[in-house]
N, C-alpha and C. Protein backbone atom coordinates (compact mmCIF):
# COMPACT_ATOMS: atom_id res chain seq x y z
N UNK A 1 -59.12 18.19 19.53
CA UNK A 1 -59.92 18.30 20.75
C UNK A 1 -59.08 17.97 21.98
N UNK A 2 -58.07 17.13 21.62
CA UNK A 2 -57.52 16.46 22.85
C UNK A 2 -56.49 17.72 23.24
N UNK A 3 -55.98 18.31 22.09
CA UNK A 3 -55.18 19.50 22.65
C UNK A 3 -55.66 20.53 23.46
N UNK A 4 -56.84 20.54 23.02
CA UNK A 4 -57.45 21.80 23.75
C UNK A 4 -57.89 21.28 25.55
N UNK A 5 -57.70 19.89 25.59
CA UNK A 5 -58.50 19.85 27.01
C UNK A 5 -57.29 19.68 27.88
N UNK A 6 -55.89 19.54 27.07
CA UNK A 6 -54.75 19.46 27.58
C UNK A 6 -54.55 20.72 28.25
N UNK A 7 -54.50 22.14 27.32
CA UNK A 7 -54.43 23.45 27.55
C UNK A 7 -54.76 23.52 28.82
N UNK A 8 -56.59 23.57 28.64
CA UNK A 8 -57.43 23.45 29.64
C UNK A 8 -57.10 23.09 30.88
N UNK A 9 -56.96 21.54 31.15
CA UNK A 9 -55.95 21.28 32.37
C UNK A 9 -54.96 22.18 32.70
N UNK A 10 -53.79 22.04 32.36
CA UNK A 10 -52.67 22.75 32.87
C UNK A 10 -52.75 24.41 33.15
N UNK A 11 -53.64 25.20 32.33
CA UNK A 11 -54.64 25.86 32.90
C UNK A 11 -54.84 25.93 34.57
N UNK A 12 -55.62 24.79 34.17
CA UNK A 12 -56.10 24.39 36.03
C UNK A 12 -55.26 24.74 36.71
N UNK A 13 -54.04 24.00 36.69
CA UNK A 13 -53.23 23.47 37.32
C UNK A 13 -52.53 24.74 37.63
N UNK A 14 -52.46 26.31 36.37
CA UNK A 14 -51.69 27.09 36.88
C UNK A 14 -52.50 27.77 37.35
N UNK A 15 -53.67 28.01 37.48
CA UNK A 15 -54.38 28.69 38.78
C UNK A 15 -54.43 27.86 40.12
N UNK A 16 -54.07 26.76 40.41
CA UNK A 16 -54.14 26.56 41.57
C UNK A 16 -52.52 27.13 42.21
N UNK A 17 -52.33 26.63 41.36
CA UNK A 17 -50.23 27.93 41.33
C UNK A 17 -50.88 29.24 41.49
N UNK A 18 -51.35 30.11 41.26
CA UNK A 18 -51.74 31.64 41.15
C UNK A 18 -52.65 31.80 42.59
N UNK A 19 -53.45 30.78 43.20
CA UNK A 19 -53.99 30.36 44.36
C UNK A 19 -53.10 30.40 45.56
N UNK A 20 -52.34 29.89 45.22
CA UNK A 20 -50.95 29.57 46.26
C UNK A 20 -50.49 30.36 46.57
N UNK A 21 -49.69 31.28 45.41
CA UNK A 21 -49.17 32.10 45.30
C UNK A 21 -49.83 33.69 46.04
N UNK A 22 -51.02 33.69 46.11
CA UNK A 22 -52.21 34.56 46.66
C UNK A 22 -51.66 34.57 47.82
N UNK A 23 -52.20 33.01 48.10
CA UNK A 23 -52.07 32.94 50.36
C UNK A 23 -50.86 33.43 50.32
N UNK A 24 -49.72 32.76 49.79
CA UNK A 24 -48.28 32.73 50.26
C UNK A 24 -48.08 34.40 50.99
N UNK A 25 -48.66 35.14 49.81
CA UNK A 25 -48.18 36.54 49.30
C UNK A 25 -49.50 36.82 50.76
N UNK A 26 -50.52 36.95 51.43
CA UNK A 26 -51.40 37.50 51.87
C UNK A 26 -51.02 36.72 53.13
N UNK A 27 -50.61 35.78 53.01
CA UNK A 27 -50.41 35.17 55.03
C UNK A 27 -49.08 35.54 55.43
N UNK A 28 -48.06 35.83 54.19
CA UNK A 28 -46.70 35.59 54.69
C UNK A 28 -46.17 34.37 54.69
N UNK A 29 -46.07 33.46 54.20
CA UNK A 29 -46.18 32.00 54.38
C UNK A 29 -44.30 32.08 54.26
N UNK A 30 -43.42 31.27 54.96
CA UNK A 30 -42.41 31.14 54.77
C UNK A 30 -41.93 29.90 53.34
N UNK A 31 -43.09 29.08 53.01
CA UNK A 31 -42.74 28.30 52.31
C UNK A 31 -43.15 29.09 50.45
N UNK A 32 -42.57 28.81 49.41
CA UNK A 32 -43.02 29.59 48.30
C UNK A 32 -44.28 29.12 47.84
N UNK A 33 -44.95 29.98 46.86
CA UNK A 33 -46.78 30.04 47.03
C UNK A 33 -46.84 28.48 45.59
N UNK A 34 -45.88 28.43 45.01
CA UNK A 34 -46.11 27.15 44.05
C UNK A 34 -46.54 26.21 45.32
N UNK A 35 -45.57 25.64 46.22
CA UNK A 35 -45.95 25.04 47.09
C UNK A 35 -47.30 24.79 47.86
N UNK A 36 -47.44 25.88 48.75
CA UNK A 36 -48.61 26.77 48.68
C UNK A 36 -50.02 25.68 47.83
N UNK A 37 -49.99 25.93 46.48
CA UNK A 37 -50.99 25.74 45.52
C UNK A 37 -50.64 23.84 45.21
N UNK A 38 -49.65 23.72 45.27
CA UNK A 38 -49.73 22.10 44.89
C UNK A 38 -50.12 21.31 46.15
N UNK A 39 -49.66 22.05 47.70
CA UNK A 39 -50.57 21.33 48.49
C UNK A 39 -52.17 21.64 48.94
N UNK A 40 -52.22 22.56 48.07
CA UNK A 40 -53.78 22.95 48.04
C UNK A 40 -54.92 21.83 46.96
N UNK A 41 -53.94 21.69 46.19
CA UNK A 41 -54.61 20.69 45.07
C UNK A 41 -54.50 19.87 45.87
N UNK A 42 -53.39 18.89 46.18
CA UNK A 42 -53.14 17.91 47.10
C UNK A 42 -54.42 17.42 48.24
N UNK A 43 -54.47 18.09 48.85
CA UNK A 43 -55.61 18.42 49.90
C UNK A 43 -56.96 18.48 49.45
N UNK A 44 -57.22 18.93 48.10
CA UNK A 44 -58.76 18.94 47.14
C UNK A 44 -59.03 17.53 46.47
N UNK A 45 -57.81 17.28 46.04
CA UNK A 45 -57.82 16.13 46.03
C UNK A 45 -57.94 14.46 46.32
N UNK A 46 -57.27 14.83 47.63
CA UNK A 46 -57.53 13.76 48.74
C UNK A 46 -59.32 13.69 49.23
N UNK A 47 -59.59 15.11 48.90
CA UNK A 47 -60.79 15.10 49.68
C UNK A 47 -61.72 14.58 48.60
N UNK A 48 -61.31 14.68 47.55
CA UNK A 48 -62.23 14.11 46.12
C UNK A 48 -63.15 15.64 45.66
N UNK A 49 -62.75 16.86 46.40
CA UNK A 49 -62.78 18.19 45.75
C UNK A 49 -62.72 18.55 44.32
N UNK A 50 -61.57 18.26 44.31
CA UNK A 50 -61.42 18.51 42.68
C UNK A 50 -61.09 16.60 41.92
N UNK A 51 -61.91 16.54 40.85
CA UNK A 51 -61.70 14.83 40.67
C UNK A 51 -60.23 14.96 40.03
N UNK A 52 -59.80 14.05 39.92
CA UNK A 52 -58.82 13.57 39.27
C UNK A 52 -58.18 14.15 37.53
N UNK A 53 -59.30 13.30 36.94
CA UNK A 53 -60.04 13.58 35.89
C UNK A 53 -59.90 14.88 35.05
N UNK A 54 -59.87 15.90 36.33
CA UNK A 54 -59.68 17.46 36.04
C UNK A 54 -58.70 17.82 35.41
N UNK A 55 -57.54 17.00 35.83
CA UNK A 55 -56.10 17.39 35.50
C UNK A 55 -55.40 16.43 34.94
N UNK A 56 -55.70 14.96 34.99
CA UNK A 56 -55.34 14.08 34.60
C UNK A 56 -54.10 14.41 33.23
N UNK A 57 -54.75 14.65 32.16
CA UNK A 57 -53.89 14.60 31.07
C UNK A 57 -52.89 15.96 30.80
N UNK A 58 -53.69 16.73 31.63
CA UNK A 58 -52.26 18.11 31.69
C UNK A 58 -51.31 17.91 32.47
N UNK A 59 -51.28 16.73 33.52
CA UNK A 59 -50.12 16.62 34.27
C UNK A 59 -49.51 15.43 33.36
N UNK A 60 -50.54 14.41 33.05
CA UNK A 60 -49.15 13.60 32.24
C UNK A 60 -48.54 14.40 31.25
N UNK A 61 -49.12 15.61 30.46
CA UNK A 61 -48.33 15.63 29.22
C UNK A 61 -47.30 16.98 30.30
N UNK A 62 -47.20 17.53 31.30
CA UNK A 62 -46.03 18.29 31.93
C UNK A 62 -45.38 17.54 32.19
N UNK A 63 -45.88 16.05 32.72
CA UNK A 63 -44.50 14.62 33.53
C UNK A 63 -43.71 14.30 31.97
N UNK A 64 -44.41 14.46 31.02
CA UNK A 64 -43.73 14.00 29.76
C UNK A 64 -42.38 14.88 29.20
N UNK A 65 -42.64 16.08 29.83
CA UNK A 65 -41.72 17.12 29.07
C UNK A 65 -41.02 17.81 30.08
N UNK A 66 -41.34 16.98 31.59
CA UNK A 66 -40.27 17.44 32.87
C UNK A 66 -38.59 17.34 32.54
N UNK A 67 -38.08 16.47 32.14
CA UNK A 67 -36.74 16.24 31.82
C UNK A 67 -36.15 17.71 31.22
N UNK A 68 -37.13 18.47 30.35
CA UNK A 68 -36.49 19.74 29.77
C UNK A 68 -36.59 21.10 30.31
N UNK A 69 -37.26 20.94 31.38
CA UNK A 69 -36.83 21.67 32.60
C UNK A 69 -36.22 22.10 33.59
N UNK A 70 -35.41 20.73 33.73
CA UNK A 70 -33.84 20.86 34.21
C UNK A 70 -32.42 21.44 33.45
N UNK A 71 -33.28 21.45 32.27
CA UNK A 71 -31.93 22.03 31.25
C UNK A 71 -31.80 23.32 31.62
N UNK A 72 -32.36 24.75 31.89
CA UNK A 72 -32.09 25.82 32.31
C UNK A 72 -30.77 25.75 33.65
N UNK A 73 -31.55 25.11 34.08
CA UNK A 73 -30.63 24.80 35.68
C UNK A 73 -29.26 24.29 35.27
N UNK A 74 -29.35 23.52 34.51
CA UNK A 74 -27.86 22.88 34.22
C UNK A 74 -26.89 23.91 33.59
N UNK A 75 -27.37 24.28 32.68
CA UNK A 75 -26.93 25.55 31.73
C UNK A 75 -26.18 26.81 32.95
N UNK A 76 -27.49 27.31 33.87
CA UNK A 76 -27.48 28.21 35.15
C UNK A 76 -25.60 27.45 35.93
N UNK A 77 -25.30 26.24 35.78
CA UNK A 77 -24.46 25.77 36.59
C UNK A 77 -22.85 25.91 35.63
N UNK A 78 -23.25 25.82 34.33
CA UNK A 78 -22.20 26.06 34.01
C UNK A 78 -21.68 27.62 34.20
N UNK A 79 -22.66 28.40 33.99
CA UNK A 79 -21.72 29.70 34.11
C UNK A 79 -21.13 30.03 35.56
N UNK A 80 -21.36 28.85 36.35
CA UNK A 80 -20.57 29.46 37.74
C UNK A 80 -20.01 28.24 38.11
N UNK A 81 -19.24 27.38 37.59
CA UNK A 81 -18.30 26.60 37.61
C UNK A 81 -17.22 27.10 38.39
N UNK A 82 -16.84 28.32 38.64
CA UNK A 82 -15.87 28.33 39.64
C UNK A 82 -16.61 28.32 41.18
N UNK A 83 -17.77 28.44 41.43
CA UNK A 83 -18.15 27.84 43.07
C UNK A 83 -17.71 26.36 42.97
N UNK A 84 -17.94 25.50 42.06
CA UNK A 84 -17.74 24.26 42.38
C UNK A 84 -16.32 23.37 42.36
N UNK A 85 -15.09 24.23 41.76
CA UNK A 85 -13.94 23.87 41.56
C UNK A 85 -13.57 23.48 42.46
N UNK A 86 -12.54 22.56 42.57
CA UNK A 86 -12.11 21.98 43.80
C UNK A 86 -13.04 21.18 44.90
N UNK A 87 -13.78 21.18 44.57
CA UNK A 87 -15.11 20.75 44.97
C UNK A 87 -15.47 19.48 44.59
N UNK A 88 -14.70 18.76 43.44
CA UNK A 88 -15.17 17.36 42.98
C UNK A 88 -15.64 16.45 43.77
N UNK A 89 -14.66 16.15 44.63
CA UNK A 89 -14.87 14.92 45.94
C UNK A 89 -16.25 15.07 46.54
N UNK A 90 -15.84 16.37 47.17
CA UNK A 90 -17.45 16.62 48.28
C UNK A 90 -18.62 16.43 47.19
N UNK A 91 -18.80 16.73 46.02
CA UNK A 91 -19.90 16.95 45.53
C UNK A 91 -20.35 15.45 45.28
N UNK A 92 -18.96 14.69 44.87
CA UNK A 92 -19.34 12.50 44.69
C UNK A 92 -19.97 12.69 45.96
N UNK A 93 -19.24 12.93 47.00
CA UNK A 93 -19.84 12.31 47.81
C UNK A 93 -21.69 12.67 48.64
N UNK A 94 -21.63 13.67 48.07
CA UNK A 94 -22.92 14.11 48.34
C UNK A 94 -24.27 13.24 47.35
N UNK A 95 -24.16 13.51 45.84
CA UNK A 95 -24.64 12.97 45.00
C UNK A 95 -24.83 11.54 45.07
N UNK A 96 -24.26 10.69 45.78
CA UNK A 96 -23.61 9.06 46.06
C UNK A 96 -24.77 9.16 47.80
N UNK A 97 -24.59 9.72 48.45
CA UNK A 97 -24.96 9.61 49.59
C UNK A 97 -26.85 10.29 49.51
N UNK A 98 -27.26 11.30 48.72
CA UNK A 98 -28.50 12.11 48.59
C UNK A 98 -29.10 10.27 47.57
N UNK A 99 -28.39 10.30 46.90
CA UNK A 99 -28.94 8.90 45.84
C UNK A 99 -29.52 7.95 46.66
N UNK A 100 -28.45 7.49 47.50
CA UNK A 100 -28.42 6.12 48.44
C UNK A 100 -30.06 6.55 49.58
N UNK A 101 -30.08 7.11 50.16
CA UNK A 101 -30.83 8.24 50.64
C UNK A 101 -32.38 8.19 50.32
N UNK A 102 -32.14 8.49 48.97
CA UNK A 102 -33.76 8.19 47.89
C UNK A 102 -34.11 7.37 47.88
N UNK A 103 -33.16 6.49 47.46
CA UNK A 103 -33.62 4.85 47.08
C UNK A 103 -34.13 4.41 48.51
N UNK A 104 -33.38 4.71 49.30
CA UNK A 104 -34.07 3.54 50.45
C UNK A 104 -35.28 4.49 50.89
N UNK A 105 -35.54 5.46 51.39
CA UNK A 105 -37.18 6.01 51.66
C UNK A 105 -37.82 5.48 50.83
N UNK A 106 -37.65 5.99 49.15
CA UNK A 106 -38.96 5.15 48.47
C UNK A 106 -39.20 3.83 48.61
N UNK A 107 -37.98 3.09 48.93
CA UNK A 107 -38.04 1.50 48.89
C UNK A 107 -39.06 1.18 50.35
N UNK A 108 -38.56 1.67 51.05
CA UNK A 108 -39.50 1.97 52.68
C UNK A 108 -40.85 2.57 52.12
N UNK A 109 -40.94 3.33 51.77
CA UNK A 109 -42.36 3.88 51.84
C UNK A 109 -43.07 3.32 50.78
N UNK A 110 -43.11 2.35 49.58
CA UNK A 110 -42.98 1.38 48.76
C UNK A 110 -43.59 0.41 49.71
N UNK A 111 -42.55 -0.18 50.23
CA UNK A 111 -42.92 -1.26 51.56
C UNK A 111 -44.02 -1.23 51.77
N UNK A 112 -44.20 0.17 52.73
CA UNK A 112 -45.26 0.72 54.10
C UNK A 112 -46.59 1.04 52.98
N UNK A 113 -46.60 1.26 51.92
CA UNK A 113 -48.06 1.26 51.20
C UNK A 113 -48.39 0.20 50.59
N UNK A 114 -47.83 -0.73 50.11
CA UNK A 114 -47.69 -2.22 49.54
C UNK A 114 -48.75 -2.90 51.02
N UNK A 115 -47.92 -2.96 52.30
CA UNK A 115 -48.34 -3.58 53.15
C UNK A 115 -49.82 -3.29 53.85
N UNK A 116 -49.78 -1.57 53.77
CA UNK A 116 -50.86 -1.19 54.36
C UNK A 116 -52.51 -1.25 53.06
N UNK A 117 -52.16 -1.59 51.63
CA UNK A 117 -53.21 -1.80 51.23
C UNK A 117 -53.63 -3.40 51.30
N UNK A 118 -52.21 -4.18 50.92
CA UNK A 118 -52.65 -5.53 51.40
C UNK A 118 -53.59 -5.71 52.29
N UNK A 119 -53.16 -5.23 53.72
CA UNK A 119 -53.72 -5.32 54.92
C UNK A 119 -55.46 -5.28 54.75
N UNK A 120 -55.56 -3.61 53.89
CA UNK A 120 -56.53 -3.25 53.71
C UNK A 120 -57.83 -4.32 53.20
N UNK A 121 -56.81 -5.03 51.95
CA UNK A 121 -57.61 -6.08 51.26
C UNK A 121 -58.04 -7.22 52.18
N UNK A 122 -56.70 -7.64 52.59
CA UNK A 122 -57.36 -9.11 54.21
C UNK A 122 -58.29 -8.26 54.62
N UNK A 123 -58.45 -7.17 55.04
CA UNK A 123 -59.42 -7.22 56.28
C UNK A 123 -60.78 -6.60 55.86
N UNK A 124 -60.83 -6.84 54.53
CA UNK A 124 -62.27 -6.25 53.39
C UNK A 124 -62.32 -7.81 52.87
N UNK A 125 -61.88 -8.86 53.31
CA UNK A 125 -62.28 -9.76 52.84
C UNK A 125 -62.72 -10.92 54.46
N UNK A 126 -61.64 -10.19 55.16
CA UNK A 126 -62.17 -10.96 56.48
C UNK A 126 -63.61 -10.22 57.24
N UNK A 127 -63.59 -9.29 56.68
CA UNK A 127 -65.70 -8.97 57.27
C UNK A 127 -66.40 -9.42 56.52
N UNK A 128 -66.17 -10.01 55.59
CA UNK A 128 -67.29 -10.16 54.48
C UNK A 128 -67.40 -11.85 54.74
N UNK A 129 -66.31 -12.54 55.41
CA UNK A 129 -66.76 -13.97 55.59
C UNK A 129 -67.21 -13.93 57.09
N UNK A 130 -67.23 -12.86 58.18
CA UNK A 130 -67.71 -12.69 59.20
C UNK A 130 -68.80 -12.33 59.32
N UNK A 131 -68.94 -11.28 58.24
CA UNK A 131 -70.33 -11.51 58.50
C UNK A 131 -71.81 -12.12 57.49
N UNK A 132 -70.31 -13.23 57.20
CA UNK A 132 -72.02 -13.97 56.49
C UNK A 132 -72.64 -14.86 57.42
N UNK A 133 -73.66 -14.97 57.29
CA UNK A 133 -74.75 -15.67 58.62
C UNK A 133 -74.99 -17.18 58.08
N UNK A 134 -74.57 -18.19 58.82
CA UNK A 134 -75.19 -19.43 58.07
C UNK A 134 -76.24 -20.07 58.49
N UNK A 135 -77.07 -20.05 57.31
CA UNK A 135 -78.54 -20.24 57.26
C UNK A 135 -79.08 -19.18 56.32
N UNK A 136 -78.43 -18.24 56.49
CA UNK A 136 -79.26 -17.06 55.75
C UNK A 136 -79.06 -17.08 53.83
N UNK A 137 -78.35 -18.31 53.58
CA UNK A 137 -78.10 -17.97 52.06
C UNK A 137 -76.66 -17.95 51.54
N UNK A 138 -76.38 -17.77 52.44
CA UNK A 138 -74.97 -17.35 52.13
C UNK A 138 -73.53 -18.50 52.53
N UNK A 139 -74.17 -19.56 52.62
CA UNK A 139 -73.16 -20.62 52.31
C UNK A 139 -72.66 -20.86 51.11
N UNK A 140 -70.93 -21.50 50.89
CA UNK A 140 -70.66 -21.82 50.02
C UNK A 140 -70.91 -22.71 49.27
């Protein structure tokens, strides 16, 4: 049963790809229509459009088997090993610098959502002692 609701999901998930892919192809969109469709989910989502729930286990079991998706690409790189010859240095240094790069945005944006739900929590806990009324019951 669980396979089949897996299907099901990812399913979903590739019609909202086939969605995307629609506008991309019907507006002209400069960005590609996968895109397109994952910020369309994105956006259904946020809005609580489509629940969670929907897709839940078809995206973990695609996050599970992402790693073997890069293998085409890698493979794609060996047969053109001569663009990259001579090329060693620049490429450290790119790979070393794109790395360094990652780490600190997520570490920042890590930060900036850490802080901004904290915040969230103080100040869902500072109305709730503001507005208790004393006399009305609600002493400690």
């Amino acid at each position: 049963m669980k396979i089949i609701r897996i299907i099901a999901e990812v399913g979903v998930l590739y019609v909202f790809y086939l969605i995307g892919d629609y506008l991309q192809k019907l507006l002209h969109l400069p960005i590609p229509g996968s895109i397109v469709g994952l910020l369309l989910l994105f956006v259904l989502l946020l809005l609580k459009i489509v629940p969670v729930k929907l897709i839940e286990n078809g995206s973990n079991f695609i996050l599970a088997y992402l790693p073997m998706f890069f293998i085409p690409a890698t493979a794609g790189i060996m047969n053109h090993l001569d663009i990259f010859s001579g090329r060693g240095l620049l490429l450290i240094g790119i790979l070393v610098v794109s790395s360094v790069l990652t780490m600190v945005v997520t570490a920042h944006s890590s930060e900036w959502i850490a802080s901004r739900s904290a915040g969230r929590k103080a100040g869902l806990s500072d109305h709730a002692k503001a507005s208790a009324v004393p006399g009305k019951g609600n002493e400690a």
